[in-house]
Protein backbone atom coordinates (compact mmCIF):
# COMPACT_ATOMS: atom_id res chain seq x y z
CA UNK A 1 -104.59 2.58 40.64
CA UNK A 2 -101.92 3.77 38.70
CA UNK A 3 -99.07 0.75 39.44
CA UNK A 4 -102.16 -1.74 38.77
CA UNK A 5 -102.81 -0.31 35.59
CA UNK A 6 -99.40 0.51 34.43
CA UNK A 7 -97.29 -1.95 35.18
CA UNK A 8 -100.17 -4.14 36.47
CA UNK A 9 -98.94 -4.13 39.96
CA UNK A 10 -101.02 -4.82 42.62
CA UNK A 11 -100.60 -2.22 45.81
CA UNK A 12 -102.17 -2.51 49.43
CA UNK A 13 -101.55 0.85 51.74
CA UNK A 14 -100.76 -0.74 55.31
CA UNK A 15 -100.63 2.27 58.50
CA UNK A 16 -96.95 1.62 59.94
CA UNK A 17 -98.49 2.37 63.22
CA UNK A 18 -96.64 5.32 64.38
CA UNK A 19 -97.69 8.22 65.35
CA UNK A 20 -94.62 10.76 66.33
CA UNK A 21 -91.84 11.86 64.43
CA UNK A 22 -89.05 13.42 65.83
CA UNK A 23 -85.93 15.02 63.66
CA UNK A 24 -82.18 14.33 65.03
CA UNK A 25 -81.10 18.14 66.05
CA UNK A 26 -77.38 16.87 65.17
CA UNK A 27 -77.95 14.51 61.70
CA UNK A 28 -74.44 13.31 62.92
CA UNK A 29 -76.29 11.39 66.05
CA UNK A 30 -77.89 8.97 63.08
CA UNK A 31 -74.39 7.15 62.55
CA UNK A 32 -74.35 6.98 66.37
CA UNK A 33 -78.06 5.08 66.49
CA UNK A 34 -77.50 2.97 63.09
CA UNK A 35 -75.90 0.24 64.94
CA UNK A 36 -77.90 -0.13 68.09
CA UNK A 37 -81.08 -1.65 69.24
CA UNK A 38 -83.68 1.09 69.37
CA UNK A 39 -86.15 0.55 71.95
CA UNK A 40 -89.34 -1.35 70.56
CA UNK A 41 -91.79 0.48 68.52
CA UNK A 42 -88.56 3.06 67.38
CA UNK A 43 -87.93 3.31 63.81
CA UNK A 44 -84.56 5.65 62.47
CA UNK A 45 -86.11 7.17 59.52
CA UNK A 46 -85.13 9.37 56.59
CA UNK A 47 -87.67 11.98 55.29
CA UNK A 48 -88.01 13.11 51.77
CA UNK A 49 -85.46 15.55 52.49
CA UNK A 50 -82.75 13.30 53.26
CA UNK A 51 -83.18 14.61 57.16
CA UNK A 52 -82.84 11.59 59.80
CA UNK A 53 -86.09 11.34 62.10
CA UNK A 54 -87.04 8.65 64.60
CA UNK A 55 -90.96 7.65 64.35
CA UNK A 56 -92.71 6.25 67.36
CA UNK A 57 -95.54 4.72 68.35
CA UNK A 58 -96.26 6.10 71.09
CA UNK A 59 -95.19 8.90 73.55
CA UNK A 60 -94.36 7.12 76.39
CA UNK A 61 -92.03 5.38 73.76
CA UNK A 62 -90.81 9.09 72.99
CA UNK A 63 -90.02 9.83 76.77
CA UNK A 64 -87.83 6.38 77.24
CA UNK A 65 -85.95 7.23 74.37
CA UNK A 66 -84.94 10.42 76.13
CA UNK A 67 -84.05 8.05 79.19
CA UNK A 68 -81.91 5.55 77.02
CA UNK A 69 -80.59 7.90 74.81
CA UNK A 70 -80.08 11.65 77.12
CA UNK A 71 -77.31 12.76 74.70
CA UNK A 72 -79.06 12.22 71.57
CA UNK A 73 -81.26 15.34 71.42
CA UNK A 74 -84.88 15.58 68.95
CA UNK A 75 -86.69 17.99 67.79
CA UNK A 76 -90.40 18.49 66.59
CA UNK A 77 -89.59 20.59 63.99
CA UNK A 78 -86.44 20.67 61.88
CA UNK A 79 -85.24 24.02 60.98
CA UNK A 80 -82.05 23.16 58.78
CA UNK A 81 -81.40 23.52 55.74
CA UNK A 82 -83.62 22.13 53.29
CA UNK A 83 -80.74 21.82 50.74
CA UNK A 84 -81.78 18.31 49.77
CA UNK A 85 -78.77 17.70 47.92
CA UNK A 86 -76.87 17.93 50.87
CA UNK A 87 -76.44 14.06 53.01
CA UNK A 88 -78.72 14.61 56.37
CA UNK A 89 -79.85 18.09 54.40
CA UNK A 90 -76.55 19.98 55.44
């Protein structure tokens, strides 16, 4: 409501269809995934706190992830810093 009647822009909310999010236990591993093709349905995210997180649409999507990627270790809940400031909330 408030971009139509401000700036008379019109919005439509659209799910993105995932439904896990995992944080990267080393922020460092995000560089490492940039470049490559993440399995289908795998989206490298950042989160409001500058923290990189991989979304998924599924679980089995979750558990080949862990198969392509065994070095690259997630977590369900990141327990950094939440020094926002900071790149990848260091």
């Amino acid at each position: 409501f408030r971009l139509q009647s401000e700036y008379g822009v019109e919005t439509r909310l659209e799910s993105g269809g995932f439904n896990t999010v995992r944080w990267l236990e080393n922020p460092a591993d995000a560089q490492t995934l940039a470049p490559l093709a993440l399995p289908s349905g795998t989206k490298l995210m950042i989160d409001s706190l500058n923290r990189p997180a991989l979304c998924f649409e599924s679980q089995w999507g979750m558990r080949y992830f862990g198969t392509q990627y065994p070095d690259i270790k997630l977590i369900e809940v990141y327990r950094g810093t939440l020094d926002a400031t900071q790149p990848y909330g260091r």
